[in-house]
Protein backbone atom coordinates (compact mmCIF):
# COMPACT_ATOMS: atom_id res chain seq x y z
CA UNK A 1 -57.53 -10.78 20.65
CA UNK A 2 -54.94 -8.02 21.03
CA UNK A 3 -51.50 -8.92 20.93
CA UNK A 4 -48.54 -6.85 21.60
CA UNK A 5 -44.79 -7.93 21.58
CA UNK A 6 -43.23 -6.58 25.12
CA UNK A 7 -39.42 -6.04 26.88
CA UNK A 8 -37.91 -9.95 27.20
CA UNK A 9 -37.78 -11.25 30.63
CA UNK A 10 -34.19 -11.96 31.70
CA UNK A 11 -34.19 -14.84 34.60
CA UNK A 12 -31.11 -17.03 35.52
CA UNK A 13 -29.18 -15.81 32.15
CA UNK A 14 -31.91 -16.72 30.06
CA UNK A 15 -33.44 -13.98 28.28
CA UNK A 16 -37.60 -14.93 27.25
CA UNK A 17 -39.62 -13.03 24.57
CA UNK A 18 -42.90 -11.77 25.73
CA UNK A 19 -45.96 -11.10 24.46
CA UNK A 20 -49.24 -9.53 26.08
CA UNK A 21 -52.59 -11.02 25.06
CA UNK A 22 -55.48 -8.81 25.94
CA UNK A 23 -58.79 -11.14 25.21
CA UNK A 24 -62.17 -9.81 24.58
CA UNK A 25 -65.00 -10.33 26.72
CA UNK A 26 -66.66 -13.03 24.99
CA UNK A 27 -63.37 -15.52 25.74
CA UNK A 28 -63.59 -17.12 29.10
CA UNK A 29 -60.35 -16.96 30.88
CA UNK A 30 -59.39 -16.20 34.07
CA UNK A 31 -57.48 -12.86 33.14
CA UNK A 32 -58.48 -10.74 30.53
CA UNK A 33 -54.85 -9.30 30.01
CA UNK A 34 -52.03 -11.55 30.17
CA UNK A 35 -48.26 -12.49 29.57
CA UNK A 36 -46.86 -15.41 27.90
CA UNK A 37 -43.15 -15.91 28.06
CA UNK A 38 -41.55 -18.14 25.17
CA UNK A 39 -38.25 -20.49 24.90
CA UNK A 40 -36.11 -21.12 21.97
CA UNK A 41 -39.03 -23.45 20.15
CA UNK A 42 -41.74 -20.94 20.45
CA UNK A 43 -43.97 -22.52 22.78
CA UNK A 44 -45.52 -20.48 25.80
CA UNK A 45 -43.21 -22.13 28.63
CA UNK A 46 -43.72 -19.76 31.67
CA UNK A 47 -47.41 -17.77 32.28
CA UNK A 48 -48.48 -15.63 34.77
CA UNK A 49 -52.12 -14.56 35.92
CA UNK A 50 -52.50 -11.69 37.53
CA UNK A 51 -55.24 -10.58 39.62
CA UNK A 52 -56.59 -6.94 38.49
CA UNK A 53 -58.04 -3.66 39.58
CA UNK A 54 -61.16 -2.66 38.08
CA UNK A 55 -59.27 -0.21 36.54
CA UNK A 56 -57.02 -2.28 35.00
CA UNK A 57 -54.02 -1.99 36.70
CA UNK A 58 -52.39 -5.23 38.16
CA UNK A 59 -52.85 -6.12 42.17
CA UNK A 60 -49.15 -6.47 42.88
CA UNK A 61 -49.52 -8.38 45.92
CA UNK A 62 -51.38 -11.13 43.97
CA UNK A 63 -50.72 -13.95 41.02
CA UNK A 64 -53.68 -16.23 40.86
CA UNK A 65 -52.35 -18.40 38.46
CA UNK A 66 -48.84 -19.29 37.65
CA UNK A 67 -47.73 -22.37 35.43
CA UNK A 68 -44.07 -23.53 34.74
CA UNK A 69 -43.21 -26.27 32.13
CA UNK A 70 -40.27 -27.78 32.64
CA UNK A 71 -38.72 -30.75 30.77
CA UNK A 72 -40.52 -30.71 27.73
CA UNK A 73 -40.47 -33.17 24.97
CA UNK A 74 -42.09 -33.54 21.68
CA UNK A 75 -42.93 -36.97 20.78
């Protein structure tokens, strides 16, 4: 894996550190390339899956996959 610390994403005052995760081709995930947006106790609360071009680039009239944790709570 290939991971690469990006600009935080500021949403609603609340700024979240980013990272990219490029996977190789032997991991079997539904995006080879993606984002994962962290809260104060470093654990991936936001992620976004993007559809993308053969070449890479990102369709920007598609997100195939997006998940939102809210109202965590460690046990």
């Amino acid at each position: 894996m290939e991971i690469e610390e990006t600009r935080p994403w500021h949403a609603d005052g609340v700024i979240w550190p980013a990272v990219r995760v490029t996977y190789p081709d032997t991991f079997a995930v539904p995006s080879k390339q993606q984002m994962l947006y962290f809260d104060g106790i470093i654990v991936p609360t936001r992620r976004r899956v993007y559809v993308r071009n053969p070449d890479g680039t990102r369709v920007t009239e598609s997100t195939s996959l997006v998940i939102d944790i809210e109202d965590a709570r460690f046990l």
